[in-house]
C-alpha atoms as a PDB file:
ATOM      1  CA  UNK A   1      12.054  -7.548-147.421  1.00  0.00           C
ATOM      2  CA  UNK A   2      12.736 -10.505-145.188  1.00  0.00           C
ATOM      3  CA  UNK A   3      13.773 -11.169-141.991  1.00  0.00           C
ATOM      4  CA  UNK A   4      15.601 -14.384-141.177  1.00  0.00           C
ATOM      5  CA  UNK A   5      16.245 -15.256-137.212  1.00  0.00           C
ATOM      6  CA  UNK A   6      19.263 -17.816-137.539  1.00  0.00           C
ATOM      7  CA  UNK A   7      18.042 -20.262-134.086  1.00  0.00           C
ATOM      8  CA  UNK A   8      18.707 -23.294-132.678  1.00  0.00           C
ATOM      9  CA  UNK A   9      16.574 -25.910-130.662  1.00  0.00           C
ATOM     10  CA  UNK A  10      16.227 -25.445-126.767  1.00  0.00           C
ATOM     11  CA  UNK A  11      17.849 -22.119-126.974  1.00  0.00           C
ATOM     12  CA  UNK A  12      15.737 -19.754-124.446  1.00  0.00           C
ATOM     13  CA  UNK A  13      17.596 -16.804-125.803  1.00  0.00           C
ATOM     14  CA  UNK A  14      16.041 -17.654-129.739  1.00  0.00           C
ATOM     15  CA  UNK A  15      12.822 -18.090-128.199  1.00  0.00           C
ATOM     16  CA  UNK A  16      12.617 -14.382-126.990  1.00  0.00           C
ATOM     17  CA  UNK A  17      14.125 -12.794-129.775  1.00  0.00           C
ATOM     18  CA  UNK A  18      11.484 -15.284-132.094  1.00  0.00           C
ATOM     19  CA  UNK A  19       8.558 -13.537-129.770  1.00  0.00           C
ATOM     20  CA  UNK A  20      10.770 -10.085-130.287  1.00  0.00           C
ATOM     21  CA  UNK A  21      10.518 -10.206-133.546  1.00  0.00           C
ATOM     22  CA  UNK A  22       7.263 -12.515-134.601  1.00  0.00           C
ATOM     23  CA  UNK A  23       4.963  -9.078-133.857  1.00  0.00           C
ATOM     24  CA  UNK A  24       7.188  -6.856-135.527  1.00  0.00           C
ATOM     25  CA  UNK A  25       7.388  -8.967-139.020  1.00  0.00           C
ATOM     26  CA  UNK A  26       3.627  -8.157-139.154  1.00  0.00           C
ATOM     27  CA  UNK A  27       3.489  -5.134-138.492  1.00  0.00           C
ATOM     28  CA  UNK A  28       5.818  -4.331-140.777  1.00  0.00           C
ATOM     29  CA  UNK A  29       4.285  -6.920-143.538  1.00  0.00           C
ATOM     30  CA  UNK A  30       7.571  -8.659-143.696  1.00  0.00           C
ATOM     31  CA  UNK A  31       8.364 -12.377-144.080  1.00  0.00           C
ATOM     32  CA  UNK A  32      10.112 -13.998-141.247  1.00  0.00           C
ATOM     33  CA  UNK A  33      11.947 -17.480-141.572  1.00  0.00           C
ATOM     34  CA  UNK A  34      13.255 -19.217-138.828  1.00  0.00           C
ATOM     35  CA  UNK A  35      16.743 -21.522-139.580  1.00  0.00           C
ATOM     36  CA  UNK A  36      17.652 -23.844-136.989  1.00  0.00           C
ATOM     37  CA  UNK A  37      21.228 -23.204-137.613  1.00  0.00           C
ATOM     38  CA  UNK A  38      21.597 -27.546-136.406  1.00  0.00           C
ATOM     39  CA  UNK A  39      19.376 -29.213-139.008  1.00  0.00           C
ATOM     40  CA  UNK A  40      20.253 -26.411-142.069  1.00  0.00           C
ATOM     41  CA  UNK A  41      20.699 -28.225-145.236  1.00  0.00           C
ATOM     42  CA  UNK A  42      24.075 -26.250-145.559  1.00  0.00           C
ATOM     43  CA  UNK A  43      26.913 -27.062-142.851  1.00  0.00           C
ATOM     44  CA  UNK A  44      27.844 -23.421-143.581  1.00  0.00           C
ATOM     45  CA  UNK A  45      25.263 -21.976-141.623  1.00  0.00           C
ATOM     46  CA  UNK A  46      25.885 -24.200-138.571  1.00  0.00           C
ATOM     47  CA  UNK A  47      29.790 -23.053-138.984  1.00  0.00           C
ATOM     48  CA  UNK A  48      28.987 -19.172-139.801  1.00  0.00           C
ATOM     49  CA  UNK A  49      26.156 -18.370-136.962  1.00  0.00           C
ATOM     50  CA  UNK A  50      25.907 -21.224-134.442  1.00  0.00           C
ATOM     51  CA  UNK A  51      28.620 -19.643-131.943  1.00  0.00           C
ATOM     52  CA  UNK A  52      26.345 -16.393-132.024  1.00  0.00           C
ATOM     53  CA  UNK A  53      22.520 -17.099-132.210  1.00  0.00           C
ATOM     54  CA  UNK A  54      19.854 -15.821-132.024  1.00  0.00           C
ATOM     55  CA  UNK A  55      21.149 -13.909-135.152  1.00  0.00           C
ATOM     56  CA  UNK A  56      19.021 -11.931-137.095  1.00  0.00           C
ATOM     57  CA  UNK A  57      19.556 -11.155-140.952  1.00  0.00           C
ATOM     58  CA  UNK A  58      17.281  -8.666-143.128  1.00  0.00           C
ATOM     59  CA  UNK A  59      17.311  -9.369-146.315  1.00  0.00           C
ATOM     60  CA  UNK A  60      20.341 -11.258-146.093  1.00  0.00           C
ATOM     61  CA  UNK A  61      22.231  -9.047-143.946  1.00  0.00           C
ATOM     62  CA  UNK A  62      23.381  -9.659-140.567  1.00  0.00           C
ATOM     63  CA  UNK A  63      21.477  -6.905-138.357  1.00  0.00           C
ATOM     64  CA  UNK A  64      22.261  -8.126-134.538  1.00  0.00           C
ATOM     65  CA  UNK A  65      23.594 -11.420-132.765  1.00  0.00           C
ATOM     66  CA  UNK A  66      22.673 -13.298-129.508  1.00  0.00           C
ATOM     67  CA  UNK A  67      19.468 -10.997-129.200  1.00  0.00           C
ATOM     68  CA  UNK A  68      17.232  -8.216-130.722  1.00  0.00           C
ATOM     69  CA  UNK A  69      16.760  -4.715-129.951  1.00  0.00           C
ATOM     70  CA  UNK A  70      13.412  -4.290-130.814  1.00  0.00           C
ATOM     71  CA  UNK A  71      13.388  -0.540-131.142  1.00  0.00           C
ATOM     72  CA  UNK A  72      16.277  -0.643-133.550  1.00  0.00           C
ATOM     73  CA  UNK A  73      14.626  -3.580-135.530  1.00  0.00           C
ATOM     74  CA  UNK A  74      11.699  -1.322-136.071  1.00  0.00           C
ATOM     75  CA  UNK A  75      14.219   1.666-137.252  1.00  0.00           C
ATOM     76  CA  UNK A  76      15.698  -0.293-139.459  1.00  0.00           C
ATOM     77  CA  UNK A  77      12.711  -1.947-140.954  1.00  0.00           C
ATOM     78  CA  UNK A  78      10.861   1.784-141.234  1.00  0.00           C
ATOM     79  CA  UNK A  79      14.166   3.201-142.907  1.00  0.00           C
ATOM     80  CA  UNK A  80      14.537   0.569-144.966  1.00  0.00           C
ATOM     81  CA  UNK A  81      10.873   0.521-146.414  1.00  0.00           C
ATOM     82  CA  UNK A  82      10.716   4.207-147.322  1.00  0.00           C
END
């Protein structure tokens, strides 16, 4: 399982959800990446998620755009782990 937060540079809104979600990764004993959506090797990701980060993606998966819910991240992650 892996949880990938889709973020971009000076964005105050990425920063939370990063702080949102930093805590819960260990808990859960997840990896979390960070992608600056801007500096992303593939122009793709800059065209797919820039207009709607913070974006967060488990396992690949979009799970929620410009924020977390950090009560449903933890659902999901629990559900998904059983």
């Amino acid at each position: 399982m892996r949880i990938t937060l889709m973020s971009r540079a000076g964005c105050h809104t990425c920063e939370v959800a990063l702080a949102d979600i930093t805590p819960i990764a260990a808990e859960f004993g997840v990896a979390l990446e960070v992608i600056d959506v801007d500096r992303a090797l593939d122009p793709e990701i800059k065209v797919e998620y820039g207009d709607l980060v913070p974006v967060v993606l488990l396992d690949g998966e979009q799970h929620s755009c410009w924020g977390v819910d950090p009560d449903e991240l933890r659902a999901d992650l629990a559900a998904a782990l059983r």
